[in-house]
PDB file of N, CA and C in Angstrom:
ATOM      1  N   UNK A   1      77.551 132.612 101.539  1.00  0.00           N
ATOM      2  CA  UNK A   1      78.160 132.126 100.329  1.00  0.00           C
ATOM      3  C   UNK A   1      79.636 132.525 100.281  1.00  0.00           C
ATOM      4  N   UNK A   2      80.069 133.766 100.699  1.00  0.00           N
ATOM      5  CA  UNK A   2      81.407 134.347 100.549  1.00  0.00           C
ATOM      6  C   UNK A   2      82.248 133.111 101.549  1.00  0.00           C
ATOM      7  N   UNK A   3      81.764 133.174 102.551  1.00  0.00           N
ATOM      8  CA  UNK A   3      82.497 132.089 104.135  1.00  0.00           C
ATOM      9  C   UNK A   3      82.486 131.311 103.476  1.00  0.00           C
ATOM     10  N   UNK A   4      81.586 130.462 102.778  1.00  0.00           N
ATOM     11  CA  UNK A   4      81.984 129.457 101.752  1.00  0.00           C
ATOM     12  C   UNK A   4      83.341 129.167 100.777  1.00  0.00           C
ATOM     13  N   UNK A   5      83.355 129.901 100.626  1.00  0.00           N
ATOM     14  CA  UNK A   5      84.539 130.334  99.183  1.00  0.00           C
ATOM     15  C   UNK A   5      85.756 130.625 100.066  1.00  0.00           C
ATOM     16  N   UNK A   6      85.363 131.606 100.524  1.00  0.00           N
ATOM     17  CA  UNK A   6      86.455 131.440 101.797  1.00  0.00           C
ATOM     18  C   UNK A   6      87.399 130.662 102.152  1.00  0.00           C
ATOM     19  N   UNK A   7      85.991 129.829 103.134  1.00  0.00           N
ATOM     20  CA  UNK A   7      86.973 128.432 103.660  1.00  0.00           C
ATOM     21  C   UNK A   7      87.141 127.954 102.814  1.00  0.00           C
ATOM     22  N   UNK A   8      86.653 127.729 101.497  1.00  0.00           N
ATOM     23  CA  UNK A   8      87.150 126.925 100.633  1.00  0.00           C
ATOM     24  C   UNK A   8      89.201 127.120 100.188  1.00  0.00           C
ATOM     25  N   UNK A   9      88.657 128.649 100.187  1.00  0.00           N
ATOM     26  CA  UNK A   9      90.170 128.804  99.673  1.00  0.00           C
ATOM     27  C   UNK A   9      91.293 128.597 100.473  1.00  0.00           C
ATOM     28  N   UNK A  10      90.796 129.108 102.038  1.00  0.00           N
ATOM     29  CA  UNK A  10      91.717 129.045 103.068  1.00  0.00           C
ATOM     30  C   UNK A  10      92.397 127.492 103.546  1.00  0.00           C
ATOM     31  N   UNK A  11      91.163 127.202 103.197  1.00  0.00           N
ATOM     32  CA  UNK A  11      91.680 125.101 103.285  1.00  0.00           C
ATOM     33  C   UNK A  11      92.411 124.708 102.233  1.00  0.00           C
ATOM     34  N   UNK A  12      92.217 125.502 101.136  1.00  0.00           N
ATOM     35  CA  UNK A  12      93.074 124.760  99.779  1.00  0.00           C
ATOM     36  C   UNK A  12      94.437 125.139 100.040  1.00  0.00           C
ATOM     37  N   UNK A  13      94.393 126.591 100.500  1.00  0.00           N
ATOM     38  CA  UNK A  13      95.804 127.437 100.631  1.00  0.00           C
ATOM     39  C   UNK A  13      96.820 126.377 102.054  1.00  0.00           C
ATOM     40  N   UNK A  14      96.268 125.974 103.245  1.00  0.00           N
ATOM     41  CA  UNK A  14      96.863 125.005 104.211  1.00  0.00           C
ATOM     42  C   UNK A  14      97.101 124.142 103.302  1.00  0.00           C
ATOM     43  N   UNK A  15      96.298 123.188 102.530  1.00  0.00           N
ATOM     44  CA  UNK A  15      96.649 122.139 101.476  1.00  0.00           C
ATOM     45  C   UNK A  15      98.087 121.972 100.855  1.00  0.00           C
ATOM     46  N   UNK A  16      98.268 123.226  99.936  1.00  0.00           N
ATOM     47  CA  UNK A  16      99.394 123.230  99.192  1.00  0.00           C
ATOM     48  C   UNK A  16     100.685 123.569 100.007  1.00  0.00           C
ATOM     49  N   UNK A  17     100.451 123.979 101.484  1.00  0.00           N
ATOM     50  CA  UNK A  17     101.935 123.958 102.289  1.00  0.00           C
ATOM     51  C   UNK A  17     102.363 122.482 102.896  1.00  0.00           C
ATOM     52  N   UNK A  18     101.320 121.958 102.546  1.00  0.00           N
ATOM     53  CA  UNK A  18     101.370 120.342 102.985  1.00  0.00           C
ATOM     54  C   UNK A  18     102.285 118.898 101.571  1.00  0.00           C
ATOM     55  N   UNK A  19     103.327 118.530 102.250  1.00  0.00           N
ATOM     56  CA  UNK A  19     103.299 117.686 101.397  1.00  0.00           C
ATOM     57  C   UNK A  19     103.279 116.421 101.368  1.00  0.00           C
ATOM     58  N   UNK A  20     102.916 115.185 100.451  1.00  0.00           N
ATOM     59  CA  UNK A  20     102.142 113.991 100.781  1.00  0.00           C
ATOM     60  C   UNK A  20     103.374 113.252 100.995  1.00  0.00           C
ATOM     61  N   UNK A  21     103.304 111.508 101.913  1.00  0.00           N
ATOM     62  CA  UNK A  21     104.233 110.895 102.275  1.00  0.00           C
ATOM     63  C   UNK A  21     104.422 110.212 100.718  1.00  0.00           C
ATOM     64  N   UNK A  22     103.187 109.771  99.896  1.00  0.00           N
ATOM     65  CA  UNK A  22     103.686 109.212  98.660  1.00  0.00           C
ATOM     66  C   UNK A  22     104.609 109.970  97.561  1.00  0.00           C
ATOM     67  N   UNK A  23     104.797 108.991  96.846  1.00  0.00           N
ATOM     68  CA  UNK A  23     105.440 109.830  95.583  1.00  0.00           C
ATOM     69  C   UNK A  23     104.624 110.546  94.534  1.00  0.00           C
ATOM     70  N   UNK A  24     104.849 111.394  93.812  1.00  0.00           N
ATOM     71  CA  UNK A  24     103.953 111.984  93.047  1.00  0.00           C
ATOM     72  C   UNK A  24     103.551 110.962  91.785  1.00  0.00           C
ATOM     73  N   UNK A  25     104.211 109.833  91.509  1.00  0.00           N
ATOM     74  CA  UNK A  25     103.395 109.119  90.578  1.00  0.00           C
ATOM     75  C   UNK A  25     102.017 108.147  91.427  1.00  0.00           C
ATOM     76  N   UNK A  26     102.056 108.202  92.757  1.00  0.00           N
ATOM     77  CA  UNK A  26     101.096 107.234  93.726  1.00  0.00           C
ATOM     78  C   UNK A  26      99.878 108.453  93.128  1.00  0.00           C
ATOM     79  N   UNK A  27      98.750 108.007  93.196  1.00  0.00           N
ATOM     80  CA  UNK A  27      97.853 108.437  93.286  1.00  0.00           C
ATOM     81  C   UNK A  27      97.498 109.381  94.534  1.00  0.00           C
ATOM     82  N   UNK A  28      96.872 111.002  94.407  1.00  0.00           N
ATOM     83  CA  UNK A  28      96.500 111.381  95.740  1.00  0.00           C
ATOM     84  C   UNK A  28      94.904 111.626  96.210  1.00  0.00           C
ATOM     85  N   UNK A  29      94.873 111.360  97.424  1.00  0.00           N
ATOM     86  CA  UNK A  29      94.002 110.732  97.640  1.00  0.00           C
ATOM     87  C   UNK A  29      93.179 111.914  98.348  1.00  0.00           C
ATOM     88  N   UNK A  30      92.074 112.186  97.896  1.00  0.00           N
ATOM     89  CA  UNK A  30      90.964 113.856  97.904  1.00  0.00           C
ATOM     90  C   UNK A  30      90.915 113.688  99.826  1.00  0.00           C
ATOM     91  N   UNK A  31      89.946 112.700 100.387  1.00  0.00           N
ATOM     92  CA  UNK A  31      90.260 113.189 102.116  1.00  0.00           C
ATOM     93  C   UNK A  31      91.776 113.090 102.599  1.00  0.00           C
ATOM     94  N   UNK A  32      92.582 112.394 102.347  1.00  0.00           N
ATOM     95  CA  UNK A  32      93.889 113.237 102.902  1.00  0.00           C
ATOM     96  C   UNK A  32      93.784 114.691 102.509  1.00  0.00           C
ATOM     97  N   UNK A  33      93.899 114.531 101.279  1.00  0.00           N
ATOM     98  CA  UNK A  33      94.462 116.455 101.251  1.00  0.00           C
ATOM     99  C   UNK A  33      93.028 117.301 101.863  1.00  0.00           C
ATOM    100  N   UNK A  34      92.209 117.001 102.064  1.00  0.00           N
ATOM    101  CA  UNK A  34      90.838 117.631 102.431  1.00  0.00           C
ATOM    102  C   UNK A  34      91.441 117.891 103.950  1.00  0.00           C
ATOM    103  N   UNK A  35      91.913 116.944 104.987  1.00  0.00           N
ATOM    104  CA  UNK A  35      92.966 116.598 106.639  1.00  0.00           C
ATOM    105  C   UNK A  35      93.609 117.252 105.945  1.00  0.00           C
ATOM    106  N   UNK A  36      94.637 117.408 105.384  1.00  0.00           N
ATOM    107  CA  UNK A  36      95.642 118.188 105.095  1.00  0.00           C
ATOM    108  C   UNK A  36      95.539 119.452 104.871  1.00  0.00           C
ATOM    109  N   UNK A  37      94.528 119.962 104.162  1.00  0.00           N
ATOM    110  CA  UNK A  37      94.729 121.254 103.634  1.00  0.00           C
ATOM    111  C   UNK A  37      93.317 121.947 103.970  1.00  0.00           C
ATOM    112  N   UNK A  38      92.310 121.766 103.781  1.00  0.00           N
ATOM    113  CA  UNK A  38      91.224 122.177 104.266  1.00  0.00           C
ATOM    114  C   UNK A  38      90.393 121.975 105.602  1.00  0.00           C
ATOM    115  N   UNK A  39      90.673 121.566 106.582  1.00  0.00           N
ATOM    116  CA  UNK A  39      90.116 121.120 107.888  1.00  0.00           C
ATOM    117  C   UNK A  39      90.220 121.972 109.003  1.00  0.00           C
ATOM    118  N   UNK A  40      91.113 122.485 108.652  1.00  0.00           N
ATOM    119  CA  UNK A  40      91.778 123.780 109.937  1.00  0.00           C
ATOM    120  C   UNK A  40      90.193 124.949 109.602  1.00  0.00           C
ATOM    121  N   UNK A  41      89.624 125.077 108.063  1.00  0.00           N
ATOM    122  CA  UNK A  41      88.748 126.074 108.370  1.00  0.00           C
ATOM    123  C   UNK A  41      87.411 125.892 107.902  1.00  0.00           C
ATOM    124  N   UNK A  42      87.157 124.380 107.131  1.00  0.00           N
ATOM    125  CA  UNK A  42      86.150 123.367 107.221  1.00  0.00           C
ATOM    126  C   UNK A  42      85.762 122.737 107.880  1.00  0.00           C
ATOM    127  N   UNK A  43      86.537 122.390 109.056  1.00  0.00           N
ATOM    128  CA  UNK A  43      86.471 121.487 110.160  1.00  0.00           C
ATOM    129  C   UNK A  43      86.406 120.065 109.638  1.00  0.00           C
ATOM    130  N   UNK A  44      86.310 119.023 110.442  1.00  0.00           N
ATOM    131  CA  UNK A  44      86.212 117.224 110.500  1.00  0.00           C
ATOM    132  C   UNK A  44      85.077 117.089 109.936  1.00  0.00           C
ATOM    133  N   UNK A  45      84.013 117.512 110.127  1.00  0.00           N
ATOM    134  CA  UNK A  45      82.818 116.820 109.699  1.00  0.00           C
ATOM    135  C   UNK A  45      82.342 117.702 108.687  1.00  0.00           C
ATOM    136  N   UNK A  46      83.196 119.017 108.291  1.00  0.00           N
ATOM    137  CA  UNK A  46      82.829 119.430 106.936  1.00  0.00           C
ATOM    138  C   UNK A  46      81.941 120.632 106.590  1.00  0.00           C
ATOM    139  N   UNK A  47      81.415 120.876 108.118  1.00  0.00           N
ATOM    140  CA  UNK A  47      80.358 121.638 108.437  1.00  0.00           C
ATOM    141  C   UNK A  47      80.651 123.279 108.846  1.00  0.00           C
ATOM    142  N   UNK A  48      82.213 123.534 108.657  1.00  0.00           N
ATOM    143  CA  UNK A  48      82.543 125.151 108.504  1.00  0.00           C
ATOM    144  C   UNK A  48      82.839 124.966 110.041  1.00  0.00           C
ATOM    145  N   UNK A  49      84.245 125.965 110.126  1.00  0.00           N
ATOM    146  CA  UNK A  49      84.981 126.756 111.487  1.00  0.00           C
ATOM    147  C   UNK A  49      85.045 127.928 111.272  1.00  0.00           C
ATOM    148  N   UNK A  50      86.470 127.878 110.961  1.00  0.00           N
ATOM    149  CA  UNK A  50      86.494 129.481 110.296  1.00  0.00           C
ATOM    150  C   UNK A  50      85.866 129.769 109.256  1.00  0.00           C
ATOM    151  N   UNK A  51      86.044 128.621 108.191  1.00  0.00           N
ATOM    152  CA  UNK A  51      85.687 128.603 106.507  1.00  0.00           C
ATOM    153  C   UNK A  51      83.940 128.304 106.799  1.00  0.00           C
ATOM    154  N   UNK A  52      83.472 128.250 105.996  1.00  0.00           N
ATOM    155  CA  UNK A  52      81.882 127.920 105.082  1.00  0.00           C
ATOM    156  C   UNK A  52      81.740 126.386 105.443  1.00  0.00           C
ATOM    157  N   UNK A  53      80.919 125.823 105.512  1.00  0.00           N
ATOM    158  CA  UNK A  53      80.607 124.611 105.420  1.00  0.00           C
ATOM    159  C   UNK A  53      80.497 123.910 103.962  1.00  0.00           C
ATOM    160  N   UNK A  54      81.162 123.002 104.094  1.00  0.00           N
ATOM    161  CA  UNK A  54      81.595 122.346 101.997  1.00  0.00           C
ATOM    162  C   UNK A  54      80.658 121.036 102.049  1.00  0.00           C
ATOM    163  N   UNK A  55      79.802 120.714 102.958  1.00  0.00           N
ATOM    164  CA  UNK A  55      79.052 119.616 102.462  1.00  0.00           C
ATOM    165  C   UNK A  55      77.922 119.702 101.475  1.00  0.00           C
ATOM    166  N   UNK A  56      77.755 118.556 100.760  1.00  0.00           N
ATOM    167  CA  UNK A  56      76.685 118.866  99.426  1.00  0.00           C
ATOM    168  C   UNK A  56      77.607 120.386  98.592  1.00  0.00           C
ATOM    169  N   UNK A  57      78.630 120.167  98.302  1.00  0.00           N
ATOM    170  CA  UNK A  57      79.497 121.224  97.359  1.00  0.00           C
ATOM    171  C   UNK A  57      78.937 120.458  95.645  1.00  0.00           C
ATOM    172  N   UNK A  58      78.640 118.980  95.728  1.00  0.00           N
ATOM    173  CA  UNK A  58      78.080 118.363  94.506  1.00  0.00           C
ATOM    174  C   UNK A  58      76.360 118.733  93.556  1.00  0.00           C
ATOM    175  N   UNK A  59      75.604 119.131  95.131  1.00  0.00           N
ATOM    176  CA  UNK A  59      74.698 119.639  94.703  1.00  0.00           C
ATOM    177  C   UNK A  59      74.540 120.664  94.304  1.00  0.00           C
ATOM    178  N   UNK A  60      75.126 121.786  94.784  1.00  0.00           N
ATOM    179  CA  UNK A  60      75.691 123.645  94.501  1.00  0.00           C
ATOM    180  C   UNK A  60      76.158 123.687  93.066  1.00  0.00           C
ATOM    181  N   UNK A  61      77.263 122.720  92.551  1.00  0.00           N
ATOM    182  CA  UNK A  61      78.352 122.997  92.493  1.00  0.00           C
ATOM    183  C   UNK A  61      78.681 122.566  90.944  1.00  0.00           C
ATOM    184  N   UNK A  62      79.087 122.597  89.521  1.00  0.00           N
ATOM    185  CA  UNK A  62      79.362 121.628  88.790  1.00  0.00           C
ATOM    186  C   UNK A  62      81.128 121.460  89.390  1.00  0.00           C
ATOM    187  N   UNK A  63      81.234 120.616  88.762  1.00  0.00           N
ATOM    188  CA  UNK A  63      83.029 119.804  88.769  1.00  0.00           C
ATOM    189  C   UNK A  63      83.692 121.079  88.695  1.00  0.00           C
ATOM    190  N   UNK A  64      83.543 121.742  87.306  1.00  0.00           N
ATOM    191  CA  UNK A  64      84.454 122.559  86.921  1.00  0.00           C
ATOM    192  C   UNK A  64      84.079 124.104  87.834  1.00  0.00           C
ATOM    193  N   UNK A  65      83.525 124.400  88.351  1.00  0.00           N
ATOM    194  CA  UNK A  65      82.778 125.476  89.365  1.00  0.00           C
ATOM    195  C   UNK A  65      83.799 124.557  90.553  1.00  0.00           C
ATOM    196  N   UNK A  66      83.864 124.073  91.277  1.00  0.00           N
ATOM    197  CA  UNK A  66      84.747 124.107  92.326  1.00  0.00           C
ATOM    198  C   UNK A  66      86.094 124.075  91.970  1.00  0.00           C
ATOM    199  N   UNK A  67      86.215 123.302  91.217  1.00  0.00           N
ATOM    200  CA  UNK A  67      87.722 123.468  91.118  1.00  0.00           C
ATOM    201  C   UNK A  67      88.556 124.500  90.213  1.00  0.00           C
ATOM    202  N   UNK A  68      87.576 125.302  89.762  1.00  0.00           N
ATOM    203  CA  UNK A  68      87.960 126.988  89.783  1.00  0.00           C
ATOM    204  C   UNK A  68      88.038 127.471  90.924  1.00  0.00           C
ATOM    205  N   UNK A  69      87.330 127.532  92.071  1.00  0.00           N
ATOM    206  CA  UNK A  69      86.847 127.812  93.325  1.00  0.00           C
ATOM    207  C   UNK A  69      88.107 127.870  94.088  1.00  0.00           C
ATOM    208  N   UNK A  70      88.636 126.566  93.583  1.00  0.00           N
ATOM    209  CA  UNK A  70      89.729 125.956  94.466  1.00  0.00           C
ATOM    210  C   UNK A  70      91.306 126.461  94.305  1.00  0.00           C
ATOM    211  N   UNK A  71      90.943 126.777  92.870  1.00  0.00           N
ATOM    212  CA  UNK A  71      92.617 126.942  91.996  1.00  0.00           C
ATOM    213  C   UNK A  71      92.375 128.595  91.603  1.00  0.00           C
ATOM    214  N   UNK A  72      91.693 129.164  91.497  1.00  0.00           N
ATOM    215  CA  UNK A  72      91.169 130.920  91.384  1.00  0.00           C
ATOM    216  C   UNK A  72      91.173 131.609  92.776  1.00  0.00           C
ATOM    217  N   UNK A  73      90.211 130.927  93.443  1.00  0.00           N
ATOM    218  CA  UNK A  73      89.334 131.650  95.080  1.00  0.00           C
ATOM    219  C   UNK A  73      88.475 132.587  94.325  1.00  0.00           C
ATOM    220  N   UNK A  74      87.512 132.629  95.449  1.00  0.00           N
ATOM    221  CA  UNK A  74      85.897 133.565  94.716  1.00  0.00           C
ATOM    222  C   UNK A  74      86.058 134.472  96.148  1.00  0.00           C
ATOM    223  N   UNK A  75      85.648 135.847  96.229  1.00  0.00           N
ATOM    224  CA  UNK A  75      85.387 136.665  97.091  1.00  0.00           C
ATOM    225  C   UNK A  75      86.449 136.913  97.622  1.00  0.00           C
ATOM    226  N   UNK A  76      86.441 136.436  99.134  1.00  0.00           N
ATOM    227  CA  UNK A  76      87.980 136.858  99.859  1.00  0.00           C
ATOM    228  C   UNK A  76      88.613 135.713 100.229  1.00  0.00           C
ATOM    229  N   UNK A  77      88.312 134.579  99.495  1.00  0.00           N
ATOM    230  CA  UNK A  77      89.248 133.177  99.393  1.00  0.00           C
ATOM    231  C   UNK A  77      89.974 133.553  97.945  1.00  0.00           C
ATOM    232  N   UNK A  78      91.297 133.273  98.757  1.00  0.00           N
ATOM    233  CA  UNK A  78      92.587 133.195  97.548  1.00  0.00           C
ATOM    234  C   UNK A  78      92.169 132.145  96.976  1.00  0.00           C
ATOM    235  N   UNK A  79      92.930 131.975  95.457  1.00  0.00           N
ATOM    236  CA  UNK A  79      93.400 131.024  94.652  1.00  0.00           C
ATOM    237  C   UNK A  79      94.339 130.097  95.631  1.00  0.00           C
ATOM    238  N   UNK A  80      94.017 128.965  95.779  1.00  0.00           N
ATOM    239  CA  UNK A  80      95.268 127.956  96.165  1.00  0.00           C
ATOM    240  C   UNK A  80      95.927 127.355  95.508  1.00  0.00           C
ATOM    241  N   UNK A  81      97.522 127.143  95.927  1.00  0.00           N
ATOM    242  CA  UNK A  81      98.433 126.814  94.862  1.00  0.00           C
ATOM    243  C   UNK A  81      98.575 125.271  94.941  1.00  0.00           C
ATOM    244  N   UNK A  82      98.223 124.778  94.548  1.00  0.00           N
ATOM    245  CA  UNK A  82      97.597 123.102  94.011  1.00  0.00           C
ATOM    246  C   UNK A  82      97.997 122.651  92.704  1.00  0.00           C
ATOM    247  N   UNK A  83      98.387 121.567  92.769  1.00  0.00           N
ATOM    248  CA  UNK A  83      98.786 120.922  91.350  1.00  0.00           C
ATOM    249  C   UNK A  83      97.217 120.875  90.788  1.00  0.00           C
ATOM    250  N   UNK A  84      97.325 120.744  89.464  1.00  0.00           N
ATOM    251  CA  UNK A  84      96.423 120.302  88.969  1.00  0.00           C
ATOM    252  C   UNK A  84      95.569 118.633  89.146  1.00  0.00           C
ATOM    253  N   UNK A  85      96.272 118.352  89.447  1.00  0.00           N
ATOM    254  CA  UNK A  85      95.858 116.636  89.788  1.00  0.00           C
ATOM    255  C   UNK A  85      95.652 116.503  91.418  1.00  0.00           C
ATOM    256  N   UNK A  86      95.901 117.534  92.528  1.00  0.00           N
ATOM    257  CA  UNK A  86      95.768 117.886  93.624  1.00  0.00           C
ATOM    258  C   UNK A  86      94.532 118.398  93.799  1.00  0.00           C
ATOM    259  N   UNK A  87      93.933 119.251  92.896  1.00  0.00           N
ATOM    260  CA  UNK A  87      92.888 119.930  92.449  1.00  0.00           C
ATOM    261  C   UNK A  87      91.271 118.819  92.125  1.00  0.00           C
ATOM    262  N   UNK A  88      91.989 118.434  90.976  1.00  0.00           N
ATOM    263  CA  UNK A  88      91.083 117.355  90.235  1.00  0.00           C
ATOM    264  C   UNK A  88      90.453 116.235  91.860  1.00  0.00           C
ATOM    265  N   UNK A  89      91.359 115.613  92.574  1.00  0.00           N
ATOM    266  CA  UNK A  89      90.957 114.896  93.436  1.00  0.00           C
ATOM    267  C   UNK A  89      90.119 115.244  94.222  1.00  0.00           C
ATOM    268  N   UNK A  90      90.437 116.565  94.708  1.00  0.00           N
ATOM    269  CA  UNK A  90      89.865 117.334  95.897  1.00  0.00           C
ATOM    270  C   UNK A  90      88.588 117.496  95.521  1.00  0.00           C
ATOM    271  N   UNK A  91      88.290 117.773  94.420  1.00  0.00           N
ATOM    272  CA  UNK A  91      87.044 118.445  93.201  1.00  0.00           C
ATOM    273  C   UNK A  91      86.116 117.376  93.880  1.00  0.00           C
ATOM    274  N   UNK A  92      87.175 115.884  93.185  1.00  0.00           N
ATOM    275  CA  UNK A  92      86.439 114.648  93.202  1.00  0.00           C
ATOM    276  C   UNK A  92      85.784 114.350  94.433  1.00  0.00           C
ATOM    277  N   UNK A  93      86.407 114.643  95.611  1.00  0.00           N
ATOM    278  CA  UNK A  93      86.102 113.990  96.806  1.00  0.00           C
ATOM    279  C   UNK A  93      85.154 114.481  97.220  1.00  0.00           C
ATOM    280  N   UNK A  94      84.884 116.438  97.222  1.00  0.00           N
ATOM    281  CA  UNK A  94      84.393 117.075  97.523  1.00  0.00           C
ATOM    282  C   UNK A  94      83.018 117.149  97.002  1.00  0.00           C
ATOM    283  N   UNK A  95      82.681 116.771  95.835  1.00  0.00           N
ATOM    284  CA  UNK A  95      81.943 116.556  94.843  1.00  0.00           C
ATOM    285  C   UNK A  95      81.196 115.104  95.628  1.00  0.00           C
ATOM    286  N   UNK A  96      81.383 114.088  96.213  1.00  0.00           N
ATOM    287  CA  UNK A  96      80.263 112.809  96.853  1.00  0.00           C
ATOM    288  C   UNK A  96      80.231 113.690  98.165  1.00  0.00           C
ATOM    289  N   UNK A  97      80.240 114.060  98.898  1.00  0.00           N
ATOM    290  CA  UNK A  97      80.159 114.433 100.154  1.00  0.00           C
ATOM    291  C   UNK A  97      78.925 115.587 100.393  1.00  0.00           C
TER     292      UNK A  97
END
């Protein structure tokens, strides 16, 4: 559960050093920033590297429980520094998967 939270945080934390080719009024889009910011310790298919494995995070998980997760960190995953609407998407994406 901790490796979970973990990678969660460690992927959010790559996330927010990343920035998107759109403009901030374009909509952002939860698997980019998921490639962007979380993959290095979630891996491609979602199933944990360094980080926890985040698939079924919808079944675990309510909305507002990850994306505390995401914007706090639980255990020895930091808080990642994420817009709020960076957050909300990721929640979203992370949340069908």
């Amino acid at each position: 559960m901790k490796r979970l939270w973990l990678g969660l945080g460690l992927s959010l934390f790559l996330l927010a050093g990343c920035s998107s080719n759109a403009s901030e009024k374009t909509s952002v889009n939860g698997e980019a920033l998921y490639k962007s910011k979380c993959l290095a310790c979630h891996g491609a298919d979602l199933k944990g590297s360094y980080g926890p494995p985040v698939l079924n995070m919808g079944s675990k998980y309510s909305e507002q429980q990850i994306k505390k997760i995401i914007t706090d960190g639980i255990g020895k995953m930091p808080g990642q520094n994420v817009t709020e609407k960076e957050a909300t998407e990721l929640t979203n994406w992370l949340m069908k998967k």
